[in-house]
C-alpha atoms as a PDB file:
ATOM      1  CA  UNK A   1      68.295 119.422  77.226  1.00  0.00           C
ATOM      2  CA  UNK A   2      65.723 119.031  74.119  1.00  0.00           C
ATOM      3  CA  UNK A   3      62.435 117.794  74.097  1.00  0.00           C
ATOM      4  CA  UNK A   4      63.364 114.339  72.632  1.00  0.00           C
ATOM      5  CA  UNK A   5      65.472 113.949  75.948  1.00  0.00           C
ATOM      6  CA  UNK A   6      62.479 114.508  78.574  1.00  0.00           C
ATOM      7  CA  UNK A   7      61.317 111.242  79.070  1.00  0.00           C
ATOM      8  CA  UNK A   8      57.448 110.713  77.682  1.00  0.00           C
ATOM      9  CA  UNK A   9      54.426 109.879  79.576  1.00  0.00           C
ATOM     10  CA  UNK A  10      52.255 107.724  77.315  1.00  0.00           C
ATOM     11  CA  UNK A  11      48.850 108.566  79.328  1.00  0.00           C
ATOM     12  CA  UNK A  12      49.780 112.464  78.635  1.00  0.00           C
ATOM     13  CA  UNK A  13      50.613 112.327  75.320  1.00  0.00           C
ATOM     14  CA  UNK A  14      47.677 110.643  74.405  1.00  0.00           C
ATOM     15  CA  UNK A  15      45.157 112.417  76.039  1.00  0.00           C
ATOM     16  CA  UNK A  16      46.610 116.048  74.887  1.00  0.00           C
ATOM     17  CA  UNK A  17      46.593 114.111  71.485  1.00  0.00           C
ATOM     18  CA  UNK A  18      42.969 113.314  72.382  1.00  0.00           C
ATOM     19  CA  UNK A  19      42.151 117.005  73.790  1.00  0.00           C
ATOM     20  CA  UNK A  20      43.445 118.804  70.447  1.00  0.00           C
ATOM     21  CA  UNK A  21      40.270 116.223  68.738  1.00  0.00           C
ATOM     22  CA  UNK A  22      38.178 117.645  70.791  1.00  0.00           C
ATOM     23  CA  UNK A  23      39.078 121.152  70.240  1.00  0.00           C
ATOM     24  CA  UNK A  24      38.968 120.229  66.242  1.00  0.00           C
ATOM     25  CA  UNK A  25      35.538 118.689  66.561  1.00  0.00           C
ATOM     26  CA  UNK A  26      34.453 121.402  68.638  1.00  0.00           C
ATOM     27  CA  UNK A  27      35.347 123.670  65.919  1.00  0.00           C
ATOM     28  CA  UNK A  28      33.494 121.704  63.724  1.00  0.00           C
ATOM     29  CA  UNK A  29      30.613 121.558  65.504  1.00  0.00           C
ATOM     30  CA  UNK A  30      30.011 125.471  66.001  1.00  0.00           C
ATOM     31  CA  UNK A  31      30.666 125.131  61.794  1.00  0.00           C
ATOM     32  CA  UNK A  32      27.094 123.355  62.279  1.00  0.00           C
ATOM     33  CA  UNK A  33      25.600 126.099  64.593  1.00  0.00           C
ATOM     34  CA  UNK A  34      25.329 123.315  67.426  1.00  0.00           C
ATOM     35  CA  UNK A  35      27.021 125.267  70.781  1.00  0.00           C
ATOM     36  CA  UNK A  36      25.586 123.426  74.001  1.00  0.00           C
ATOM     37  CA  UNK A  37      26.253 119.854  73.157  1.00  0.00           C
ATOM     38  CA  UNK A  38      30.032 120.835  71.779  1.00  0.00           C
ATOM     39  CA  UNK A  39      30.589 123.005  74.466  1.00  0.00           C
ATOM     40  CA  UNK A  40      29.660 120.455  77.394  1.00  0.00           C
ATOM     41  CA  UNK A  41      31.917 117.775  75.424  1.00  0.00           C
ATOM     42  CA  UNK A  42      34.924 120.327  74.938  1.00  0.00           C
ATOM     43  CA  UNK A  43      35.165 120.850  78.589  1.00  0.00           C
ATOM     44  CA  UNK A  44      35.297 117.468  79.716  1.00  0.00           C
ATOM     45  CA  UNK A  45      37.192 116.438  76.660  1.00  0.00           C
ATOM     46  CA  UNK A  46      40.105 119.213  77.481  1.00  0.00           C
ATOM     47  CA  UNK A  47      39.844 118.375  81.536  1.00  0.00           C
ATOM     48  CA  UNK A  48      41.022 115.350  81.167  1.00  0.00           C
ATOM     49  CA  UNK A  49      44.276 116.114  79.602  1.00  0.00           C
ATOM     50  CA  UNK A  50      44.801 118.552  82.163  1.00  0.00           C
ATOM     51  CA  UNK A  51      43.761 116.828  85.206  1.00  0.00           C
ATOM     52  CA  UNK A  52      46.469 113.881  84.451  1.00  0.00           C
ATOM     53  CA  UNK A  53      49.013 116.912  84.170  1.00  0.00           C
ATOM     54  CA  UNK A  54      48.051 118.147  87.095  1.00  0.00           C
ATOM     55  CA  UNK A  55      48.524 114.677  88.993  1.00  0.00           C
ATOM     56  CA  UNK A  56      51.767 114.337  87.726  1.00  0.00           C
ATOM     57  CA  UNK A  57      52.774 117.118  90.432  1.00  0.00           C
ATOM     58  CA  UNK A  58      49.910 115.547  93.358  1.00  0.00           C
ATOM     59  CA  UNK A  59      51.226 115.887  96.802  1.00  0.00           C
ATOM     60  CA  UNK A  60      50.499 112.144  97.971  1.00  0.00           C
ATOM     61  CA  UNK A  61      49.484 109.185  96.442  1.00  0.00           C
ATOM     62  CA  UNK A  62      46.413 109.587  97.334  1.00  0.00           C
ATOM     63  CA  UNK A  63      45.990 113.071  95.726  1.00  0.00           C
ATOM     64  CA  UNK A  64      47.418 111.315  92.950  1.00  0.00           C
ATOM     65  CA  UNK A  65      44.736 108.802  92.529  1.00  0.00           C
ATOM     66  CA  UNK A  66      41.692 111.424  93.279  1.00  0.00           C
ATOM     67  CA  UNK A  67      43.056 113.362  90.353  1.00  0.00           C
ATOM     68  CA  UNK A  68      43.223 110.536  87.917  1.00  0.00           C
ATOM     69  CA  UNK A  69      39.807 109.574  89.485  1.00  0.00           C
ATOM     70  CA  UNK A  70      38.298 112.904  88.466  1.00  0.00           C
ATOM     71  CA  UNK A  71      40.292 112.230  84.942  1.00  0.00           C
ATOM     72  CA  UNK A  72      38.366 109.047  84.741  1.00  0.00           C
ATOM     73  CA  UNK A  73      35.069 110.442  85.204  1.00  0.00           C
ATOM     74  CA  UNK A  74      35.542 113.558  82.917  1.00  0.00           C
ATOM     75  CA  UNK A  75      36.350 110.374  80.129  1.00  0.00           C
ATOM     76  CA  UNK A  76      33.040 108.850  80.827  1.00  0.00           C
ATOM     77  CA  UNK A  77      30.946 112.087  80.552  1.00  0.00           C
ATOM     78  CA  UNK A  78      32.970 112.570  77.000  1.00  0.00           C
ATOM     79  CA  UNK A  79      32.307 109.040  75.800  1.00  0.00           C
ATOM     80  CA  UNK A  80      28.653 110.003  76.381  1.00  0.00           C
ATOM     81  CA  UNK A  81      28.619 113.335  74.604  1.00  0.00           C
ATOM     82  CA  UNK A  82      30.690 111.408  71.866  1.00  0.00           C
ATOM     83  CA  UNK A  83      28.022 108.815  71.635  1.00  0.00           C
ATOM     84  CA  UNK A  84      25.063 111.653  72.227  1.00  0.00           C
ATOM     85  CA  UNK A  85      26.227 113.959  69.513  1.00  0.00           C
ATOM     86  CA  UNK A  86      26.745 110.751  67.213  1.00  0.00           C
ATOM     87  CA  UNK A  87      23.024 109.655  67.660  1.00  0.00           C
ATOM     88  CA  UNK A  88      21.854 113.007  66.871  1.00  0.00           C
ATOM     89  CA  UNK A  89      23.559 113.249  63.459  1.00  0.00           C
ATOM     90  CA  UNK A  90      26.355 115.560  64.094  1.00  0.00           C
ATOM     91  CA  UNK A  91      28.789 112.900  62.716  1.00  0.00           C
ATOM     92  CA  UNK A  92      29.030 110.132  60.568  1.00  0.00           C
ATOM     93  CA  UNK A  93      30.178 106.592  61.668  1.00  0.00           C
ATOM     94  CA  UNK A  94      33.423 106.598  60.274  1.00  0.00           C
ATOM     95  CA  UNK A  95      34.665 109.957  62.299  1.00  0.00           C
ATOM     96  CA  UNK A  96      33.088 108.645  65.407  1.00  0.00           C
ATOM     97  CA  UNK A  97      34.529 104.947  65.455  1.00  0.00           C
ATOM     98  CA  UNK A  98      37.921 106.828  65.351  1.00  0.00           C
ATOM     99  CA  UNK A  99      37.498 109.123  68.474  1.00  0.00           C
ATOM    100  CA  UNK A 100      35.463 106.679  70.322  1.00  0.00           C
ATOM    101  CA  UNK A 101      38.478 104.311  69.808  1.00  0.00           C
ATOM    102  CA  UNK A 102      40.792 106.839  71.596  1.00  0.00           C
ATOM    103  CA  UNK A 103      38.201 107.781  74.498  1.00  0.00           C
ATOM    104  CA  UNK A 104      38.353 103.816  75.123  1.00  0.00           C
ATOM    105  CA  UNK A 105      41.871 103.418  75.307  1.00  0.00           C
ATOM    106  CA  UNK A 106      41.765 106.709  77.889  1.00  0.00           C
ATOM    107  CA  UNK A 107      39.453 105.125  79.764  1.00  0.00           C
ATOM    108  CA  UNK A 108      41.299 101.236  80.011  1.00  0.00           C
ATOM    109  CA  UNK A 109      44.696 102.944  80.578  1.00  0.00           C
ATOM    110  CA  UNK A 110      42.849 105.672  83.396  1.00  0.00           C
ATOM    111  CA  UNK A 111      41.756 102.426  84.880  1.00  0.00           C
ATOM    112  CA  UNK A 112      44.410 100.428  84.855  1.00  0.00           C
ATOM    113  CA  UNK A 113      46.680 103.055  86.465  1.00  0.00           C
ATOM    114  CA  UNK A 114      44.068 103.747  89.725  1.00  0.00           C
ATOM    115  CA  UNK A 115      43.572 100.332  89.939  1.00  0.00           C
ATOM    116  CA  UNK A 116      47.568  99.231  89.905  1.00  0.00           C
ATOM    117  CA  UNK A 117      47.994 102.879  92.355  1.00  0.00           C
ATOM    118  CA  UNK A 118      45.296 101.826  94.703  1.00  0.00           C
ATOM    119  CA  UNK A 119      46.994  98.654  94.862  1.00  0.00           C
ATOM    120  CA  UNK A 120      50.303 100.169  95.571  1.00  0.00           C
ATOM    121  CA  UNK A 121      48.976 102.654  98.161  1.00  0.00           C
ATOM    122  CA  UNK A 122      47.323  99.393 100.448  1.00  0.00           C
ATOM    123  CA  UNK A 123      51.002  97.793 100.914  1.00  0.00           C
END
């Protein structure tokens, strides 16, 4: 079996996409000798990435949705070092209305999945 035959998990891909931004702004960010800020934003911009792995293998629904729950907030506390780090001059507009534009679309499709789970899990 090859890679191109495991089937894909859109949520996944993109936040790993998202969490190797992260890692690349991090980089840049040390580049500008700024290490609490970055550092705070790469760990909640990795965990979420890794916390929708890990809920791919939850032992009940419910386990399920607490993990994408955590996911969810770990988004939120990145969109606001994302928008923190922007105020303060670290980036310029057009690099942060590209990643903010991917932390939204985590966020909406985090949401959407709980919500359509928690839905599931009442019947």
């Amino acid at each position: 079996m090859t890679i191109d035959n495991i089937k894909q998990n859109p949520v996944e891909d993109k936040s790993f996409t998202f969490a190797l931004r992260i890692v690349k702004l991090y980089k840049f960010l040390q580049s500008k000798n700024e290490y609490v800020l970055s550092k705070q934003l790469l760990r909640s911009g990795t965990a979420i990435g890794a916390l929708i792995c890990e809920s791919q293998q939850a032992e009940s629904k419910a386990d399920f949705i607490h993990k994408l729950s955590i996911a969810l907030k770990e988004a939120k506390e990145t969109e606001y070092w994302l928008k923190l780090l922007h105020k303060s001059d670290y980036f310029d507009d057009k690099s942060y209305d590209s990643i903010i534009i991917d932390i939204t679309e985590l966020l909406k499709l985090l949401t959407s999945i709980i919500k359509t789970s928690k839905q599931n899990n009442a019947k």
